[in-house]
PDB file of N, CA and C in Angstrom:
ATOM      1  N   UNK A   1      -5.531  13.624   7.540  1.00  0.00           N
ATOM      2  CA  UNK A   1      -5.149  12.235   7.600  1.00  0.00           C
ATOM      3  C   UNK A   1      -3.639  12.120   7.490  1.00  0.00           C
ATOM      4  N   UNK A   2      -2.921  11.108   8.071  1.00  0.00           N
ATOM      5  CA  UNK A   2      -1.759  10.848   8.547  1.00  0.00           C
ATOM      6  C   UNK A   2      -1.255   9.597   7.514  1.00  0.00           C
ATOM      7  N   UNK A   3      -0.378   9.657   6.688  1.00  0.00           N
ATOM      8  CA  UNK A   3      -0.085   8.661   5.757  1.00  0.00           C
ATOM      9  C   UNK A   3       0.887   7.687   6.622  1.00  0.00           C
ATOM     10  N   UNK A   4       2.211   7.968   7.274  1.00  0.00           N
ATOM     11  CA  UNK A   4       2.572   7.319   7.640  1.00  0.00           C
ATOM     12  C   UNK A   4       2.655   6.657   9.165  1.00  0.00           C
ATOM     13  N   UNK A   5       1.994   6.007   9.605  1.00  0.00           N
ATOM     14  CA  UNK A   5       1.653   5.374  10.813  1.00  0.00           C
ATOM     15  C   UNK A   5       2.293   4.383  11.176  1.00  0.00           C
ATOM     16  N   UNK A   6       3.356   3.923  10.749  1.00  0.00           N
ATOM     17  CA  UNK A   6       4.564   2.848  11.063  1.00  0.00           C
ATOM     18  C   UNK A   6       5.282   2.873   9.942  1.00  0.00           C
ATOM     19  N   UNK A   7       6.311   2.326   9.865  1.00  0.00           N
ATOM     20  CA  UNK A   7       7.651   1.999   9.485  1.00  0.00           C
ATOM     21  C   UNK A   7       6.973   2.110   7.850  1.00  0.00           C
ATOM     22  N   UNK A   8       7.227   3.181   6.821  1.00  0.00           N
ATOM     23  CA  UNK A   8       6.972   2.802   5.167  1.00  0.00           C
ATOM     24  C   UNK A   8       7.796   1.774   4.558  1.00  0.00           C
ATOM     25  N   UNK A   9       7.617   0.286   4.415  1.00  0.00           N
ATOM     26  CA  UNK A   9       8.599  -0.505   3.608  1.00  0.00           C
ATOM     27  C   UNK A   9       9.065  -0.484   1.946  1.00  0.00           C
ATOM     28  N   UNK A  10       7.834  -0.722   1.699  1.00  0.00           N
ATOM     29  CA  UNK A  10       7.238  -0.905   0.465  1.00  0.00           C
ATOM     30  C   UNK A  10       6.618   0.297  -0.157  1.00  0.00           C
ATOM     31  N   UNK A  11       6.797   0.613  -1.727  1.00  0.00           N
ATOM     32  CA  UNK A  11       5.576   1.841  -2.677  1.00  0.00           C
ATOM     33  C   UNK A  11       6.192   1.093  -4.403  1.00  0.00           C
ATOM     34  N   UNK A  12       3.968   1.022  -4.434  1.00  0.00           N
ATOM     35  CA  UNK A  12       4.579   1.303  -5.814  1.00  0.00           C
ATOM     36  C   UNK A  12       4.190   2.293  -6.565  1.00  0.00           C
ATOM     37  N   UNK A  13       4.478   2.858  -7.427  1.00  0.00           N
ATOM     38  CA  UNK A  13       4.333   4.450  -7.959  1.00  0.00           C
ATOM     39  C   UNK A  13       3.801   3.753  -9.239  1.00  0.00           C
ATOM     40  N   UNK A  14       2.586   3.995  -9.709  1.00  0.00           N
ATOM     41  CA  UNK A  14       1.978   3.931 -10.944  1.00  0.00           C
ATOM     42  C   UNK A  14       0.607   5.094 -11.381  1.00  0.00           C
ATOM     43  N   UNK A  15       0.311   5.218 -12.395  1.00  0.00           N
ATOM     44  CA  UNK A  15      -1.006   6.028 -12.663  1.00  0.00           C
ATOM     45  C   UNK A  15      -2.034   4.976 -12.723  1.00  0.00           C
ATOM     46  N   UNK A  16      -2.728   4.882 -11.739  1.00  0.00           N
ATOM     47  CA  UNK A  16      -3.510   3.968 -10.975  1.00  0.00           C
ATOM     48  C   UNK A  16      -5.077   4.130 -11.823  1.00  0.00           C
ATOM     49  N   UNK A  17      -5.583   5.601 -11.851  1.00  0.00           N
ATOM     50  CA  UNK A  17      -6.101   6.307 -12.212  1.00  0.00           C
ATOM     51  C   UNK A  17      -6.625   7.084 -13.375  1.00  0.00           C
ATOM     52  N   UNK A  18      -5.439   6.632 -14.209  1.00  0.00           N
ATOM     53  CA  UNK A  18      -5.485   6.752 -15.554  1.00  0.00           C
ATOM     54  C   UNK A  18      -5.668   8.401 -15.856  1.00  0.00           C
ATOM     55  N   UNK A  19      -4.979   9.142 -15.095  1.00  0.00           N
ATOM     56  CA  UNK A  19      -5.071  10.128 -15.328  1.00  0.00           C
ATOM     57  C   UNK A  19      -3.593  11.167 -15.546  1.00  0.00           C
ATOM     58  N   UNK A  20      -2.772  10.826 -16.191  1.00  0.00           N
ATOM     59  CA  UNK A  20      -1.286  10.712 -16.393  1.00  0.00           C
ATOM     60  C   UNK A  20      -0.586  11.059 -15.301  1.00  0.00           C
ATOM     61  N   UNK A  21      -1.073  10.859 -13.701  1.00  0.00           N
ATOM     62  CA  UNK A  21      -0.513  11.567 -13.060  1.00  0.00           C
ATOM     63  C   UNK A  21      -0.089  10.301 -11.794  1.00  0.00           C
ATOM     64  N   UNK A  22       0.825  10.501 -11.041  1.00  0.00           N
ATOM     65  CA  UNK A  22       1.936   9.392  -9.984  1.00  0.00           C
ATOM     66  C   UNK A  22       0.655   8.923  -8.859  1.00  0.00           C
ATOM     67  N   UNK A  23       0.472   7.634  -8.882  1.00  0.00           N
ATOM     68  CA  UNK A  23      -0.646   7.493  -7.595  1.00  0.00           C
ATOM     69  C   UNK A  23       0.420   6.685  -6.964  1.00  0.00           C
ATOM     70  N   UNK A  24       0.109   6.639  -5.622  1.00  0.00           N
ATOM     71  CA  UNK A  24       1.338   5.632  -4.788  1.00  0.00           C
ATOM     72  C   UNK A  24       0.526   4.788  -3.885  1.00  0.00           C
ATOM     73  N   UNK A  25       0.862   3.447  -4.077  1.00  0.00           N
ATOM     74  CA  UNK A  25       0.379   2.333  -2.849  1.00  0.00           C
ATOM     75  C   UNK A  25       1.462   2.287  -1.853  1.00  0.00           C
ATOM     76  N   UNK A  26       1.292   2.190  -0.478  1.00  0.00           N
ATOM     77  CA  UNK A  26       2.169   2.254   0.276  1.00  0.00           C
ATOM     78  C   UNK A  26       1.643   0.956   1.078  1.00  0.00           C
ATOM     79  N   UNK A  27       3.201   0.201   1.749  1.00  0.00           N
ATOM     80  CA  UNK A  27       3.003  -0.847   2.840  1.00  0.00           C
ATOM     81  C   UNK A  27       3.824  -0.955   3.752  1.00  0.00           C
ATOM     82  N   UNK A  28       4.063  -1.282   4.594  1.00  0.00           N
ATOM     83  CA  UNK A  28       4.958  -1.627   5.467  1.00  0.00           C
ATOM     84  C   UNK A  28       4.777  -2.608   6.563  1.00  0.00           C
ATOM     85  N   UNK A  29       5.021  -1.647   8.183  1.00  0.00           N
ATOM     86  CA  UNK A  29       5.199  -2.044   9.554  1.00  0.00           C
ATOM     87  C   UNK A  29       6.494  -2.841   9.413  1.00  0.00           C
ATOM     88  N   UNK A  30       6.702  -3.519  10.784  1.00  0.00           N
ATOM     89  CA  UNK A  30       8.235  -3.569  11.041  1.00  0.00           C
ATOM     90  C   UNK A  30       7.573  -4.609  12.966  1.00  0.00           C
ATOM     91  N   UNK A  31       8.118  -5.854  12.798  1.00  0.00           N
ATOM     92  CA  UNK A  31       7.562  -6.811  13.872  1.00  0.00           C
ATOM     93  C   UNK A  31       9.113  -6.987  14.868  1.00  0.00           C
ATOM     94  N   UNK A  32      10.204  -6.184  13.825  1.00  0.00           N
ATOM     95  CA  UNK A  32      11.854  -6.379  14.560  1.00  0.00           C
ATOM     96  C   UNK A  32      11.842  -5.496  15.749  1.00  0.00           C
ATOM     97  N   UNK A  33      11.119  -5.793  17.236  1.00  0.00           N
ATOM     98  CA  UNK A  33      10.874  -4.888  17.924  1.00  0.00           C
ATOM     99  C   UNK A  33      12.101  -4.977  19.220  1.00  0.00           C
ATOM    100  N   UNK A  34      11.704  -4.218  20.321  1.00  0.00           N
ATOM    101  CA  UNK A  34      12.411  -4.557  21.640  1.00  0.00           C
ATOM    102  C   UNK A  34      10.923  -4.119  22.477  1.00  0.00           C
ATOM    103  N   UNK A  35      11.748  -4.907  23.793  1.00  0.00           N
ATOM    104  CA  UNK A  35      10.579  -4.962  24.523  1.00  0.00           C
ATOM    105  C   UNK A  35       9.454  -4.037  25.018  1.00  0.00           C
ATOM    106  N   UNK A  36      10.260  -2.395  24.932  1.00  0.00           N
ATOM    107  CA  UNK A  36       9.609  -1.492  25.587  1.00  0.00           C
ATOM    108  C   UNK A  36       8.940  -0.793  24.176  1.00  0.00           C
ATOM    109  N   UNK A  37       8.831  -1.065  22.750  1.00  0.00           N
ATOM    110  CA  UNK A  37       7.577  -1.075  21.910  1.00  0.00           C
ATOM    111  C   UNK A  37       7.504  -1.534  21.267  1.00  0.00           C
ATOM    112  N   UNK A  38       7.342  -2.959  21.360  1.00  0.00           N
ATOM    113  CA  UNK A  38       6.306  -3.789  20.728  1.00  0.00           C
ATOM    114  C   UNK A  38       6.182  -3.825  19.149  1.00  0.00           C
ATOM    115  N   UNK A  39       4.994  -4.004  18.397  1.00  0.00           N
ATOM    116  CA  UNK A  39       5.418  -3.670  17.418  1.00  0.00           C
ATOM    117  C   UNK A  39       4.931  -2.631  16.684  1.00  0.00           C
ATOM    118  N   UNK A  40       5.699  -2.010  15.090  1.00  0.00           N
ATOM    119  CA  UNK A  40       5.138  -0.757  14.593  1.00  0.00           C
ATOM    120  C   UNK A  40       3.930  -1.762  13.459  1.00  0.00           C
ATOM    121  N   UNK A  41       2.921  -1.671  13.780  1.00  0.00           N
ATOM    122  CA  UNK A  41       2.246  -2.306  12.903  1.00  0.00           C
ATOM    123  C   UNK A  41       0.687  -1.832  12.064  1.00  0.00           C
ATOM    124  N   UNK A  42       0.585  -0.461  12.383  1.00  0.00           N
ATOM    125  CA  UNK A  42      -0.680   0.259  12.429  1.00  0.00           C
ATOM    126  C   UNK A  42      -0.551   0.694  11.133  1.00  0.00           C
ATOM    127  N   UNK A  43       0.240  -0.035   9.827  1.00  0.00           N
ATOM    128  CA  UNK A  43      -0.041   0.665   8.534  1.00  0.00           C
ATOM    129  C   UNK A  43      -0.661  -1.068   7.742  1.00  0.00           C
ATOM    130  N   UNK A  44      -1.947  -0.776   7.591  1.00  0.00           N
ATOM    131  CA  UNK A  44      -2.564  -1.811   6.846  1.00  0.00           C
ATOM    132  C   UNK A  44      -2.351  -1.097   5.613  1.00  0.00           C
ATOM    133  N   UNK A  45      -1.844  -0.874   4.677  1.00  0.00           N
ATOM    134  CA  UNK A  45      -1.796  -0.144   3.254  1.00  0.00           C
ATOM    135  C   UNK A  45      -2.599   0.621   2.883  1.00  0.00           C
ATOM    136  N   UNK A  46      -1.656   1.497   2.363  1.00  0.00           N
ATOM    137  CA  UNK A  46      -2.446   3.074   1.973  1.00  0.00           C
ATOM    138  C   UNK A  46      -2.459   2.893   0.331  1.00  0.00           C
ATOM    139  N   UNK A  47      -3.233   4.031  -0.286  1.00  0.00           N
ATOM    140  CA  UNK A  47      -3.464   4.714  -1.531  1.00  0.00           C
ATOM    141  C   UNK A  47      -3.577   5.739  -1.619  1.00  0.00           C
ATOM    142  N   UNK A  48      -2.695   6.627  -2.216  1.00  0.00           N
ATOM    143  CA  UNK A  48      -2.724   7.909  -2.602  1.00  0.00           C
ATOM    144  C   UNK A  48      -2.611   8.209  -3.998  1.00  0.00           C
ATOM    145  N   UNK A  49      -3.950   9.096  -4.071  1.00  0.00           N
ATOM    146  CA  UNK A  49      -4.100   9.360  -5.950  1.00  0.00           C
ATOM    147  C   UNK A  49      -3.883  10.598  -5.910  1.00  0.00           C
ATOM    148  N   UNK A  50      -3.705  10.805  -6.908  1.00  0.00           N
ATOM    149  CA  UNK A  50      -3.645  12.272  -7.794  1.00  0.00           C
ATOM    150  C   UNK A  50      -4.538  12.878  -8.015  1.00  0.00           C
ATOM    151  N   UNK A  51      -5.111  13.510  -8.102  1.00  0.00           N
ATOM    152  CA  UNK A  51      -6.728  14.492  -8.308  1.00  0.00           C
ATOM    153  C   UNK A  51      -6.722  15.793  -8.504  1.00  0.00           C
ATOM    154  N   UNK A  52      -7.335  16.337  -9.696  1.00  0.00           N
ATOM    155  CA  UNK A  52      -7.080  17.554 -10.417  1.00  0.00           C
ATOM    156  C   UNK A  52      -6.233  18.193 -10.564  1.00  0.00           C
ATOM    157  N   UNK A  53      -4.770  17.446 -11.046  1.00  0.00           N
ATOM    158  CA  UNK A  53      -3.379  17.951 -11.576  1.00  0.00           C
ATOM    159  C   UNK A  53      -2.957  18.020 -10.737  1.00  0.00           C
ATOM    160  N   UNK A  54      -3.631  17.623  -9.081  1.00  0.00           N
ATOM    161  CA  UNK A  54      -2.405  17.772  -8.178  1.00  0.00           C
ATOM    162  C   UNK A  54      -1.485  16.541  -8.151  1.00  0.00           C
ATOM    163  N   UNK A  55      -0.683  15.758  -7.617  1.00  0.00           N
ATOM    164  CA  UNK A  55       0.591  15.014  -7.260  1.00  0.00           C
ATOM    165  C   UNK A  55      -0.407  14.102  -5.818  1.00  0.00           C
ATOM    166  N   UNK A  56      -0.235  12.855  -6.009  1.00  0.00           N
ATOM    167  CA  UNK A  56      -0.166  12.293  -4.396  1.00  0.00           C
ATOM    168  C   UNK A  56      -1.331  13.156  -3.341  1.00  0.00           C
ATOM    169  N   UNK A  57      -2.227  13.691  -3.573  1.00  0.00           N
ATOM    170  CA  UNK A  57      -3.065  14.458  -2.560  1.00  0.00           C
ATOM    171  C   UNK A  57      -4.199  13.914  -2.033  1.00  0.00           C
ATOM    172  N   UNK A  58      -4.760  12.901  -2.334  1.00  0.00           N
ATOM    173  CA  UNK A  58      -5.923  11.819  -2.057  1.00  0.00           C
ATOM    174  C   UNK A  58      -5.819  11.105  -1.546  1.00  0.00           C
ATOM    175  N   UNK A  59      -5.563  10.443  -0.102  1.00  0.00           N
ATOM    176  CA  UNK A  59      -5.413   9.847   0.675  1.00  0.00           C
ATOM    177  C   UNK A  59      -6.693   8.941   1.076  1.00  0.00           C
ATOM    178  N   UNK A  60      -6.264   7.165   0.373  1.00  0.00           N
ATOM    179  CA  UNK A  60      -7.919   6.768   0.241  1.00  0.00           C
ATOM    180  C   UNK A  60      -7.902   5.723   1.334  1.00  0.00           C
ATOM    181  N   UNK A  61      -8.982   5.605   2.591  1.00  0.00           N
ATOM    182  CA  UNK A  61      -8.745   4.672   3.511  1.00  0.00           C
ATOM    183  C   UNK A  61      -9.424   3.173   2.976  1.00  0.00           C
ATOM    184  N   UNK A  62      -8.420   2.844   3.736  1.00  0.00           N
ATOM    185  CA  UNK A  62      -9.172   1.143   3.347  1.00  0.00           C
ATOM    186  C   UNK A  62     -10.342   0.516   3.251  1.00  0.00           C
ATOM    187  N   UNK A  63     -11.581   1.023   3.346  1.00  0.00           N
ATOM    188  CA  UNK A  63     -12.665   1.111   3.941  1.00  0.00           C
ATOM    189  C   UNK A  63     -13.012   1.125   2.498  1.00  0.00           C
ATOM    190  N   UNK A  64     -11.980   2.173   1.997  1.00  0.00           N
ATOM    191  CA  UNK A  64     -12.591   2.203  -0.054  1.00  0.00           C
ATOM    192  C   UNK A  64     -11.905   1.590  -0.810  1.00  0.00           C
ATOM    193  N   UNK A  65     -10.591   1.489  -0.384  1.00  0.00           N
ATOM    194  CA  UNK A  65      -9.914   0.807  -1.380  1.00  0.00           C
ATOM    195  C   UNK A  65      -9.924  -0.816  -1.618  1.00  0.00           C
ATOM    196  N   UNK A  66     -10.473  -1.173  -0.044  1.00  0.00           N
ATOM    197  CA  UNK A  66      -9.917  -3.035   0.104  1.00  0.00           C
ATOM    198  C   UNK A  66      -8.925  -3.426  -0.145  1.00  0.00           C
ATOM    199  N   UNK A  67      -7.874  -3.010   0.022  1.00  0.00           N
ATOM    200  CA  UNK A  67      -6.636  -2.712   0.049  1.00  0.00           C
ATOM    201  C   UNK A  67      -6.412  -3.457   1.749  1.00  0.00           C
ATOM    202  N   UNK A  68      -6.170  -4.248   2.346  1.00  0.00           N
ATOM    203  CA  UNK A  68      -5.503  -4.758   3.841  1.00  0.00           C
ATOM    204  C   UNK A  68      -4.741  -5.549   3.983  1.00  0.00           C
ATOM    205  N   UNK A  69      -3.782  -4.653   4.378  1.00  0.00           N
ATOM    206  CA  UNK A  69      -2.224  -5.498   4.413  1.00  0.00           C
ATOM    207  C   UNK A  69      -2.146  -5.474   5.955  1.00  0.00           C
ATOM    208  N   UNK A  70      -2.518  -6.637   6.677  1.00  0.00           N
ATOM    209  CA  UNK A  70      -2.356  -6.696   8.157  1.00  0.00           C
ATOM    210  C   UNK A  70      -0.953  -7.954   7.737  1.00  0.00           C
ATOM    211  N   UNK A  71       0.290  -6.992   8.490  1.00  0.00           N
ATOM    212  CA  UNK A  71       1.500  -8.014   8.620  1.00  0.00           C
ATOM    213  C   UNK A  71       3.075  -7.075   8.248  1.00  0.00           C
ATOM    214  N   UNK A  72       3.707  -7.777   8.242  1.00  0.00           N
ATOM    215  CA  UNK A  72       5.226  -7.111   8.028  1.00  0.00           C
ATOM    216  C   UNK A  72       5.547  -6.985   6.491  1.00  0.00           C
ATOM    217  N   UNK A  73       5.154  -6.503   5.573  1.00  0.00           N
ATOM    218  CA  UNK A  73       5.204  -6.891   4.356  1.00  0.00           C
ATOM    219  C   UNK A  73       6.807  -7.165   3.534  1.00  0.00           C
ATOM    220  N   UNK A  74       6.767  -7.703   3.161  1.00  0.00           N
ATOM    221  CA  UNK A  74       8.486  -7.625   2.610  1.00  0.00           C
ATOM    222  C   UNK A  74       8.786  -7.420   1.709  1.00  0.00           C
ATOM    223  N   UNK A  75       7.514  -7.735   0.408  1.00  0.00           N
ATOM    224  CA  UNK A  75       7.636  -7.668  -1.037  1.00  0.00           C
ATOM    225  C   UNK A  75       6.215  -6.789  -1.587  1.00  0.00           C
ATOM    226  N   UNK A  76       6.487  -5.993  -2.498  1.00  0.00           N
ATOM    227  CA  UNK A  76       4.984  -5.670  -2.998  1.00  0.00           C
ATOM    228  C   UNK A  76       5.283  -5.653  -4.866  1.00  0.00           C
ATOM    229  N   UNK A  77       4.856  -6.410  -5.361  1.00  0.00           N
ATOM    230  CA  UNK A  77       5.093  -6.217  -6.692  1.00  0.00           C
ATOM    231  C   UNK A  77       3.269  -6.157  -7.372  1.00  0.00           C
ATOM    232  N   UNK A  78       3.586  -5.357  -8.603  1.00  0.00           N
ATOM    233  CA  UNK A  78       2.633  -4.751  -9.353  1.00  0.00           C
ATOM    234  C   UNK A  78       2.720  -5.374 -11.067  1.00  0.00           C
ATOM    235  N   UNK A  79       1.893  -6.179 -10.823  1.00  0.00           N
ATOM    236  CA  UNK A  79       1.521  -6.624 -12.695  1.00  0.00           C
ATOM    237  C   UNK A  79       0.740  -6.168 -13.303  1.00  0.00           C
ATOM    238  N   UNK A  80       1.054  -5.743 -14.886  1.00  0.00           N
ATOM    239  CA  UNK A  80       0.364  -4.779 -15.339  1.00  0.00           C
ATOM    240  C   UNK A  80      -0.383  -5.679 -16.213  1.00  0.00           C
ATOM    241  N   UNK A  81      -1.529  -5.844 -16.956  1.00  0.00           N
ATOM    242  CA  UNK A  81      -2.197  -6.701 -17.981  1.00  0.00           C
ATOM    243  C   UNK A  81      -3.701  -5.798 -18.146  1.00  0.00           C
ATOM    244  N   UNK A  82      -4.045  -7.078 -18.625  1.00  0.00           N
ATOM    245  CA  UNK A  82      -5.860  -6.705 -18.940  1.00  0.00           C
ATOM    246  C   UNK A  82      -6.475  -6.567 -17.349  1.00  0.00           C
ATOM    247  N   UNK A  83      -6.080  -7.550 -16.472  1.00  0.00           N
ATOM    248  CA  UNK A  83      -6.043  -7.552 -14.892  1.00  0.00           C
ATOM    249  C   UNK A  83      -5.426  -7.515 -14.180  1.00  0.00           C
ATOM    250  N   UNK A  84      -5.165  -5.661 -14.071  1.00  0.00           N
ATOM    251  CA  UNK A  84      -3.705  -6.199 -12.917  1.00  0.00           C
ATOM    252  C   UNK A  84      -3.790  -6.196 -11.495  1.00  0.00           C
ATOM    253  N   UNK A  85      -2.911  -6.973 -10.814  1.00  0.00           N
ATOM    254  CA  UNK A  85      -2.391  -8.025  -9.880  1.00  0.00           C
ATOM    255  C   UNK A  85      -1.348  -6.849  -9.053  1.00  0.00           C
ATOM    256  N   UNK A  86      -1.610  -6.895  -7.536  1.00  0.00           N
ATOM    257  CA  UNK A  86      -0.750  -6.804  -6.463  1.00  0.00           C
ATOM    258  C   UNK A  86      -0.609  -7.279  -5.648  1.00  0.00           C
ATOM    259  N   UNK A  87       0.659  -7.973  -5.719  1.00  0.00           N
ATOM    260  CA  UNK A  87       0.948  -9.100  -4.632  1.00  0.00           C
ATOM    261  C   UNK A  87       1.691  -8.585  -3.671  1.00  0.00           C
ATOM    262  N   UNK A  88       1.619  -8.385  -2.769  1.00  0.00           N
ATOM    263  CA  UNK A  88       2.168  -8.468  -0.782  1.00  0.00           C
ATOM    264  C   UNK A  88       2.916  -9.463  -0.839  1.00  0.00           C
ATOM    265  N   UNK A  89       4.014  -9.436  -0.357  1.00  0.00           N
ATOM    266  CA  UNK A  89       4.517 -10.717   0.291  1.00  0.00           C
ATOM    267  C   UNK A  89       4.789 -10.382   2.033  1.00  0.00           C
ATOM    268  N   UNK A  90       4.470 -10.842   1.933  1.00  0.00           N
ATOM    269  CA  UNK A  90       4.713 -10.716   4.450  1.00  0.00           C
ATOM    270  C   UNK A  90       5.424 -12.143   4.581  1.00  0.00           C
ATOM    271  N   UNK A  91       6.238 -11.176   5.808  1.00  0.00           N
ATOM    272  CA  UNK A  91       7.530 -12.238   6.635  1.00  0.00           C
ATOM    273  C   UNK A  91       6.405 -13.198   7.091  1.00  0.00           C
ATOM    274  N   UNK A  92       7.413 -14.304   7.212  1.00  0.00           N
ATOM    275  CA  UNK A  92       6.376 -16.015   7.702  1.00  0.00           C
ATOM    276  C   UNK A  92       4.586 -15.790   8.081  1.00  0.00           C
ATOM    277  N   UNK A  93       4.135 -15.261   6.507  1.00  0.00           N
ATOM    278  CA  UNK A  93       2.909 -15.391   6.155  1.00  0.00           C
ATOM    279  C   UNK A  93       3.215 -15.530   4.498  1.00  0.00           C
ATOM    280  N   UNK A  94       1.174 -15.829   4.089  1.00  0.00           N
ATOM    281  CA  UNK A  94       1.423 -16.121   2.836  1.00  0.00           C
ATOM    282  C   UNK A  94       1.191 -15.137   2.262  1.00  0.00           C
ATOM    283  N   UNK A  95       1.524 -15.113   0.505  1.00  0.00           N
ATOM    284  CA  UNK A  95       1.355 -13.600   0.284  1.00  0.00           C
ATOM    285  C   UNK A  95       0.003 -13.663  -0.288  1.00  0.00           C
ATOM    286  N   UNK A  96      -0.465 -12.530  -0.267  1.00  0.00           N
ATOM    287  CA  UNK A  96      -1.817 -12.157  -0.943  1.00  0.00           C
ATOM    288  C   UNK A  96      -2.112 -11.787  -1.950  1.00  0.00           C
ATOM    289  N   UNK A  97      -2.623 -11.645  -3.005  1.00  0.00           N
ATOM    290  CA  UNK A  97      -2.991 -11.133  -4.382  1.00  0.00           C
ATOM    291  C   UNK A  97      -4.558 -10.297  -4.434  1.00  0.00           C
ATOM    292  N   UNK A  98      -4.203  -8.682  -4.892  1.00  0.00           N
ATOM    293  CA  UNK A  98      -5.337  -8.209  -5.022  1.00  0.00           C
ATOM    294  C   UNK A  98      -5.465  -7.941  -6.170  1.00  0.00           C
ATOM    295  N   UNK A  99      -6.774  -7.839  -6.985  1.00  0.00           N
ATOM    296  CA  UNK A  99      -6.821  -7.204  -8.852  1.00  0.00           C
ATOM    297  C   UNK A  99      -7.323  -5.882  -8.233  1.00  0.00           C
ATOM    298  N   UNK A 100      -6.271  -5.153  -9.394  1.00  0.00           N
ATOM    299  CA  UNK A 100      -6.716  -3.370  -9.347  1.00  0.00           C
ATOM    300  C   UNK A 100      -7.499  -3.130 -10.085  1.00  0.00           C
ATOM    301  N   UNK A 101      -8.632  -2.468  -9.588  1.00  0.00           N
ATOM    302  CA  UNK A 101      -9.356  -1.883 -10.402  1.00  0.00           C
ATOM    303  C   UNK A 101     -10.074  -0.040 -10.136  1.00  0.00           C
ATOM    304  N   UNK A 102      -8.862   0.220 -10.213  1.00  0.00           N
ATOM    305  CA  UNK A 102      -8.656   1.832 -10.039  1.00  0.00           C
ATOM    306  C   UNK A 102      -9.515   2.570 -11.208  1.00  0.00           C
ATOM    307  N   UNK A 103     -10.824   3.515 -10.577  1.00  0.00           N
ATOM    308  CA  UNK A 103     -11.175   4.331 -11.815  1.00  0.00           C
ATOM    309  C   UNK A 103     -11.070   5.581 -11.743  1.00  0.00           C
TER     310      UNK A 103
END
């Protein structure tokens, strides 16, 4: 599997996983095109966990995570609480809010 498939904008680096080790959400694409390609837009947001002391090696498709960032994202911020919150922000769209619930 291929992590980066358009333009990486956005990561946030947290232990997602609870397993003391770096998991990374990734977002991007990029709509600032010219005519002869269009746009880079084929990264709906990734997740990559950590798994058995390795670093970043788990590459989880959206399909598991529900994780879909269809758009240009511009902002990605991460709140930490009893429920935490990741908000997307995308160019002239609204932003989205997902609760993590990473096990």
């Amino acid at each position: 599997r291929y992590t980066q498939v358009s333009p990486i904008k956005k990561m946030i680096i947290r232990d997602l996983n609870h397993d003391s080790l770096p998991d990374v959400i990734i977002a991007g694409n990029d709509y600032s095109y010219e005519v002869s390609t269009g746009y880079f837009d084929a990264n709906k947001g990734q997740v990559l966990f950590s798994r058995n002391g390795k670093p970043v090696c788990d590459l989880q498709l959206t399909t598991r995570t529900g994780l879909l960032l269809q758009g240009m994202v511009q902002s990605l911020l991460f709140f930490d609480g009893e429920h935490p919150l990741l908000v997307a922000g995308f160019n002239r769209a609204r932003a989205k809010v997902f609760t993590v619930n990473a096990k």
